[in-house]
N, C-alpha and C. Protein backbone atom coordinates (compact mmCIF):
# COMPACT_ATOMS: atom_id res chain seq x y z
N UNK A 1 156.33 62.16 109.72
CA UNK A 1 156.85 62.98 110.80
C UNK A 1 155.73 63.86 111.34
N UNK A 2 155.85 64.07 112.48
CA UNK A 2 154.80 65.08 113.21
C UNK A 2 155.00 66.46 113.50
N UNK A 3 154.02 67.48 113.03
CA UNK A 3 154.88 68.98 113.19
C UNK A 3 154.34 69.08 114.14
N UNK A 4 155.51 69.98 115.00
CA UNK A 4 155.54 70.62 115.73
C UNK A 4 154.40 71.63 116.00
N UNK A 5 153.73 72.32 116.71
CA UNK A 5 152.88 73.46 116.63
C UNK A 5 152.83 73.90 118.09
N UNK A 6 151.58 75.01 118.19
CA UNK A 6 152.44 76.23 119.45
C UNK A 6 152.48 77.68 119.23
N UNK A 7 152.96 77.53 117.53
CA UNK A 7 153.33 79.07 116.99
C UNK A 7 151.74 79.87 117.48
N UNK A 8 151.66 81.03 116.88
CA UNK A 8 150.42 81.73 116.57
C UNK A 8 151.34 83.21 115.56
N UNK A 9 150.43 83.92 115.41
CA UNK A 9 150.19 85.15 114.33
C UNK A 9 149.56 86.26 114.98
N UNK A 10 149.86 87.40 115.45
CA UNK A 10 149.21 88.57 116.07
C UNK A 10 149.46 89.80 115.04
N UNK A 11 148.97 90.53 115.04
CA UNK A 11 148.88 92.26 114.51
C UNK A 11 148.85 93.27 115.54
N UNK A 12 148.97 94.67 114.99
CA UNK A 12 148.72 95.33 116.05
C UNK A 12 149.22 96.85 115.11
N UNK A 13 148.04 97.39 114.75
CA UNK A 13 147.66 98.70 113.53
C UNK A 13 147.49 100.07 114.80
N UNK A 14 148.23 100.67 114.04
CA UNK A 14 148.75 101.93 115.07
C UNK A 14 148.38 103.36 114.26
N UNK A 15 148.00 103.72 114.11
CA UNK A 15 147.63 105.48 113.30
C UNK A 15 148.27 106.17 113.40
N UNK A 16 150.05 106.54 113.61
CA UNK A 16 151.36 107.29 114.06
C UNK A 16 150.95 108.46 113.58
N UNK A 17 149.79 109.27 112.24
CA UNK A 17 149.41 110.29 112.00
C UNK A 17 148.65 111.20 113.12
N UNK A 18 147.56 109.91 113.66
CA UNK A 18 146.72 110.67 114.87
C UNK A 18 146.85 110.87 116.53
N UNK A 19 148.33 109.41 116.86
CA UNK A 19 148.70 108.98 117.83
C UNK A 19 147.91 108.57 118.51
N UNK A 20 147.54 107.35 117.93
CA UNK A 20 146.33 106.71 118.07
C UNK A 20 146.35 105.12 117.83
N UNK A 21 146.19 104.71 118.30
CA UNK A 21 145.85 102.55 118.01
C UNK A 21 144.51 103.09 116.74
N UNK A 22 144.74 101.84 115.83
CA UNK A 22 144.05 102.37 114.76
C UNK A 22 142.43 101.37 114.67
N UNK A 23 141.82 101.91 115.36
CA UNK A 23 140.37 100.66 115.84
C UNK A 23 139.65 101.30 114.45
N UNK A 24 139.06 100.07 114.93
CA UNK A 24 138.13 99.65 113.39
C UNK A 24 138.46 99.48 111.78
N UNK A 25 139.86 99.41 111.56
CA UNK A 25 140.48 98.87 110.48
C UNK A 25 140.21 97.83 109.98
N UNK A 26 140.19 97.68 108.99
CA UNK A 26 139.35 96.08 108.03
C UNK A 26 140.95 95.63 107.50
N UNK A 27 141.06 94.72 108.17
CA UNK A 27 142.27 93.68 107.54
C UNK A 27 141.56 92.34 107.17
N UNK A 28 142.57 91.58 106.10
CA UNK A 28 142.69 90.35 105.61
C UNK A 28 143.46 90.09 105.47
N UNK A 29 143.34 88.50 105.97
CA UNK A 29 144.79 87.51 106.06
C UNK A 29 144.71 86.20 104.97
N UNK A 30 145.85 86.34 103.91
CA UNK A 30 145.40 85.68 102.70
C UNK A 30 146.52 84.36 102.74
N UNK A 31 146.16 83.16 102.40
CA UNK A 31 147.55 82.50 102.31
C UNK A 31 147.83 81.64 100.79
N UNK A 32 148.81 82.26 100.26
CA UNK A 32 148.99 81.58 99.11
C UNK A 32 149.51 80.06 98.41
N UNK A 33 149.16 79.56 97.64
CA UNK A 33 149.63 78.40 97.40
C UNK A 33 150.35 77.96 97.47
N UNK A 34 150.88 76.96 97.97
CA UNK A 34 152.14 76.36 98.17
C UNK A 34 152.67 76.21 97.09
N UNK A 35 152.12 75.60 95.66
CA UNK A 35 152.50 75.48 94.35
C UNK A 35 152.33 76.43 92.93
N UNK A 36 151.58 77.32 93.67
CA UNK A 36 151.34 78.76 92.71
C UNK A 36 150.88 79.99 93.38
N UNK A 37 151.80 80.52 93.60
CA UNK A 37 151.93 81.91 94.33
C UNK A 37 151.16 82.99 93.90
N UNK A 38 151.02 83.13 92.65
CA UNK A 38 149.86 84.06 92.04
C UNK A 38 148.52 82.95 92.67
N UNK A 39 148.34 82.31 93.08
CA UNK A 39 147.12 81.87 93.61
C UNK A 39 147.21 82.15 95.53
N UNK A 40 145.38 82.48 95.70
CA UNK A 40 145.71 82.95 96.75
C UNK A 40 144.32 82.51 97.70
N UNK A 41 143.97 82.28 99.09
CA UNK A 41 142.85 82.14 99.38
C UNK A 41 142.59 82.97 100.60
N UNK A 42 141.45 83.78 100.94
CA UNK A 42 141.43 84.39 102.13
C UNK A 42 140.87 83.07 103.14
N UNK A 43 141.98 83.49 104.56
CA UNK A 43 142.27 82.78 105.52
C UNK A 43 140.94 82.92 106.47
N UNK A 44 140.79 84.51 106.74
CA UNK A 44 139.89 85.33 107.44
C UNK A 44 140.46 86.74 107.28
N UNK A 45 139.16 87.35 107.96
CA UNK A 45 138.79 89.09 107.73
C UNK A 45 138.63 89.40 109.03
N UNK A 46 139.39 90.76 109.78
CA UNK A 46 138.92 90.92 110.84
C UNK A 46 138.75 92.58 110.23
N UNK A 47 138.21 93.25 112.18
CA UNK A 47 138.34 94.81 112.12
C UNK A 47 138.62 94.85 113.13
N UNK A 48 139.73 95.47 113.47
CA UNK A 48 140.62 96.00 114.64
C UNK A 48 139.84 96.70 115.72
N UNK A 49 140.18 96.20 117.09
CA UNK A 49 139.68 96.42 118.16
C UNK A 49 140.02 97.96 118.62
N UNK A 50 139.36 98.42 119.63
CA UNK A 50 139.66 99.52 120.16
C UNK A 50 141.37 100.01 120.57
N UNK A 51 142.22 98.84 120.73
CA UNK A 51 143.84 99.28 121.01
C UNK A 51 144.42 98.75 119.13
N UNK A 52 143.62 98.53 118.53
CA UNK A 52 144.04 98.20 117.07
C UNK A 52 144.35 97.02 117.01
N UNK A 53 144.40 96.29 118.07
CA UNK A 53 144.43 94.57 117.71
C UNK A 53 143.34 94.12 117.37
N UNK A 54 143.69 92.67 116.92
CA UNK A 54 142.88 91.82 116.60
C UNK A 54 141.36 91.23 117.80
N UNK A 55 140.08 91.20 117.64
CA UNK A 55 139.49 91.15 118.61
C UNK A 55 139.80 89.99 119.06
N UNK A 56 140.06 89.15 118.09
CA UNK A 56 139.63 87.70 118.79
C UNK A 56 140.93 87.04 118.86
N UNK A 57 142.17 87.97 119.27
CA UNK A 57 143.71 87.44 119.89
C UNK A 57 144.09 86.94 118.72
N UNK A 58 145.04 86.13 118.35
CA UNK A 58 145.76 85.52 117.41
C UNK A 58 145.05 85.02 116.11
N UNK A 59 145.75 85.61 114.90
CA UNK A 59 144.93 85.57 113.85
C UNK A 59 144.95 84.52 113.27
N UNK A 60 146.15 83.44 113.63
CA UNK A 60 146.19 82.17 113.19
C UNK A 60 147.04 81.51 114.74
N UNK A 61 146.45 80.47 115.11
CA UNK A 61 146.89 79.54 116.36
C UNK A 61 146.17 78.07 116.15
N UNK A 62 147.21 77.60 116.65
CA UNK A 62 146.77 76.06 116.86
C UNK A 62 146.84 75.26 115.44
N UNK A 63 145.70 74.43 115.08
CA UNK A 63 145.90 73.86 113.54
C UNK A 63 145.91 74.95 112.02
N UNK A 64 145.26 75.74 112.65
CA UNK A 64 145.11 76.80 111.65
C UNK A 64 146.63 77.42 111.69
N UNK A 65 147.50 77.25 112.27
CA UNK A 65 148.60 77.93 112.50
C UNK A 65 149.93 76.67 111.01
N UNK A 66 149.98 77.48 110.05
CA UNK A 66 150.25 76.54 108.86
C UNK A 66 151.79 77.17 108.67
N UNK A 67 153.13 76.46 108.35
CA UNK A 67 154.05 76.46 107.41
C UNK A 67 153.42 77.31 105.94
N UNK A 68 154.14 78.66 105.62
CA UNK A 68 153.63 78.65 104.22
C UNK A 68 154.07 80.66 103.72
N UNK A 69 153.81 81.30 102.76
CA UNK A 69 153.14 81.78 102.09
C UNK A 69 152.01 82.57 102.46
N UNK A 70 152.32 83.90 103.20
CA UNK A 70 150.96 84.79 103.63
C UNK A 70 150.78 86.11 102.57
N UNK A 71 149.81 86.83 103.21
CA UNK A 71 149.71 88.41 102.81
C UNK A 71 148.20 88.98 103.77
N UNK A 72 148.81 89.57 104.36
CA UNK A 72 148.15 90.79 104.98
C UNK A 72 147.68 92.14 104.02
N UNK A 73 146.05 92.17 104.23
CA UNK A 73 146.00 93.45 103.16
C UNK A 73 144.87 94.60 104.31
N UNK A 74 145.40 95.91 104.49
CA UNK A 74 144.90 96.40 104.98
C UNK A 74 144.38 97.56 104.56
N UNK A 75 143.64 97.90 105.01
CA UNK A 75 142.58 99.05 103.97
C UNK A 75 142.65 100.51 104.96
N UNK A 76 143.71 100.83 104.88
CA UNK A 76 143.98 102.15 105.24
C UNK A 76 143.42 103.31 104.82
N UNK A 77 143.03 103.90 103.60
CA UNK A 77 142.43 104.89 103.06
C UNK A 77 140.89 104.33 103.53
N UNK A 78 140.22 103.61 103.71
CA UNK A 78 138.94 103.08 104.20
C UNK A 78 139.17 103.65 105.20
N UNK A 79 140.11 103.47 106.13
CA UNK A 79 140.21 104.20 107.93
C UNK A 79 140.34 105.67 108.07
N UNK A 80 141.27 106.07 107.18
CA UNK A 80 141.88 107.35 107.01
C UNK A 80 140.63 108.22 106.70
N UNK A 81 139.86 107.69 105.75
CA UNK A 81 138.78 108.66 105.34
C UNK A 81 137.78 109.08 106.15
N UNK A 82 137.78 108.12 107.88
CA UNK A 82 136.77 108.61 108.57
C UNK A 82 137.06 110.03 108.95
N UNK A 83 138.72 110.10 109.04
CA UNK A 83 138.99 111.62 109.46
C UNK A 83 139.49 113.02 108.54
N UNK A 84 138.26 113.44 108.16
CA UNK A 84 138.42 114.24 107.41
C UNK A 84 139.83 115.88 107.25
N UNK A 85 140.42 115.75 108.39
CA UNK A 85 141.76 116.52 108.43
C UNK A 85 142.78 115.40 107.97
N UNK A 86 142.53 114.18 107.30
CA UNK A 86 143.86 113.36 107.19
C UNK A 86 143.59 113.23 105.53
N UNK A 87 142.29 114.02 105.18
CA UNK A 87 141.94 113.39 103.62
C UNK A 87 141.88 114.79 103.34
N UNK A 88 143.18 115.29 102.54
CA UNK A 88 143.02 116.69 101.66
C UNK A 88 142.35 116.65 100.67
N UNK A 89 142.78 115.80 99.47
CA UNK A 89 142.36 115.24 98.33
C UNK A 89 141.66 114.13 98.29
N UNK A 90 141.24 113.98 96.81
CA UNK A 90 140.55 112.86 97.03
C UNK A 90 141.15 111.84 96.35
N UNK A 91 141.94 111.71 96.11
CA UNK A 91 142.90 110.76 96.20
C UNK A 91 143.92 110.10 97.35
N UNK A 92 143.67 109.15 98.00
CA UNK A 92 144.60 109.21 99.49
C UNK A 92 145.80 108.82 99.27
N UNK A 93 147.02 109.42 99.78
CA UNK A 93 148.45 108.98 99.54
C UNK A 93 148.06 106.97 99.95
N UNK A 94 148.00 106.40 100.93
CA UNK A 94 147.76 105.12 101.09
C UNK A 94 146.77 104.78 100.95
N UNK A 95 146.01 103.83 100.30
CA UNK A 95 144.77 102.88 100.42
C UNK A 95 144.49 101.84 100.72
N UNK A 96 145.40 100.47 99.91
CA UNK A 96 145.09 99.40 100.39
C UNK A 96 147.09 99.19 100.62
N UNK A 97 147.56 99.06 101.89
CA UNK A 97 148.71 98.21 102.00
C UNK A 97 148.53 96.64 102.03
N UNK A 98 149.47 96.01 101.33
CA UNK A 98 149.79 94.83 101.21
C UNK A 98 150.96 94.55 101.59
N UNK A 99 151.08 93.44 102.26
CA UNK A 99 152.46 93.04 102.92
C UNK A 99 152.40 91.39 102.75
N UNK A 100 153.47 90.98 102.36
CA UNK A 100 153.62 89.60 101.99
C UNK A 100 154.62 89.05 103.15
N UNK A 101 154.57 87.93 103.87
CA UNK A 101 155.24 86.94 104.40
C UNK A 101 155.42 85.55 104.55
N UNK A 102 156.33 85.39 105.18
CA UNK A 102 156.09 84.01 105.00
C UNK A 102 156.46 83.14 106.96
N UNK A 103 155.85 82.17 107.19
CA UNK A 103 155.64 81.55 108.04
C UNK A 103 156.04 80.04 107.94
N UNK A 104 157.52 79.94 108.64
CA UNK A 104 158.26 78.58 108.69
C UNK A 104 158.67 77.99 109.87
N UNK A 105 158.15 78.11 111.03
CA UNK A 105 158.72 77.78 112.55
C UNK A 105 156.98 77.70 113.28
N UNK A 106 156.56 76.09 112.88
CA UNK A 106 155.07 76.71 113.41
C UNK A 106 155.03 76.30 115.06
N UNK A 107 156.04 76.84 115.92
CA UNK A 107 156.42 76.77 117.19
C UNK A 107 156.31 77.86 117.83
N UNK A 108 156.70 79.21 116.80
CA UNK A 108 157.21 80.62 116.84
C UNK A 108 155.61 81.51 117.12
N UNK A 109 155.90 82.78 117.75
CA UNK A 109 155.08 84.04 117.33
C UNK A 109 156.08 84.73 116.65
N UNK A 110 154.64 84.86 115.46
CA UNK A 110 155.04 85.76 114.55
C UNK A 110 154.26 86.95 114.59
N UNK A 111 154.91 88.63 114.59
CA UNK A 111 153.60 89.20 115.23
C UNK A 111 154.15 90.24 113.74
N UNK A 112 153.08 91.20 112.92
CA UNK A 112 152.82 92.16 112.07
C UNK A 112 152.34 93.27 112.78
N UNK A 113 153.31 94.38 112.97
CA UNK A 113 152.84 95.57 113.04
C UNK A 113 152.72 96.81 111.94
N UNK A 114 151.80 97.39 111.89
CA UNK A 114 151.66 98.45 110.99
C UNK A 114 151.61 99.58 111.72
């Protein structure tokens, strides 16, 4: 049978602390095994554009656009720390968020906002 495809994958990282699109954020897009979920491979690495998207548009489109098993990991305390009124301590309430999904309609946009 032939899949379908079309879908794509967008982001779009927002700073609701500074009211701000959150540019220059270091994300990774990981996709896990189809047959062992504790196994995992990075897809690609971006850093968020000046409105906090992705520079280079859709983080997965076309063949790369897979049925499966994701995780988004974003390095928030890395961002947070450029602004020193958002870092009291030195410990940061957030550091690395992780968000797990999954991707089954590879026809669909699927879009992740933070």
């Amino acid at each position: 049978s032939t899949q379908r495809s079309g879908g794509f994958l967008t982001c779009h990282v927002l700073d609701t602390a500074n009211g701000v699109p959150a540019a220059g954020m270091r994300i990774e897009l990981y996709k896990y095994d189809n047959t062992d979920t504790d196994t995992k491979q990075m897809v690609k690495s971006f850093v968020t554009n000046s409105d906090g998207r992705l520079p280079s548009g859709p983080a997965l489109k076309g063949a790369e656009f897979t049925v499966g098993q994701y995780q988004w990991i974003f390095y928030v305390g890395d961002y947070f720390a450029r602004f020193s009124s958002s870092r009291i301590c030195g410990t940061p309430f957030l550091d690395v968020v992780r968000l797990d999904f999954g991707l089954d309609d590879p026809t669909d946009h699927y879009h992740v906002p933070l």
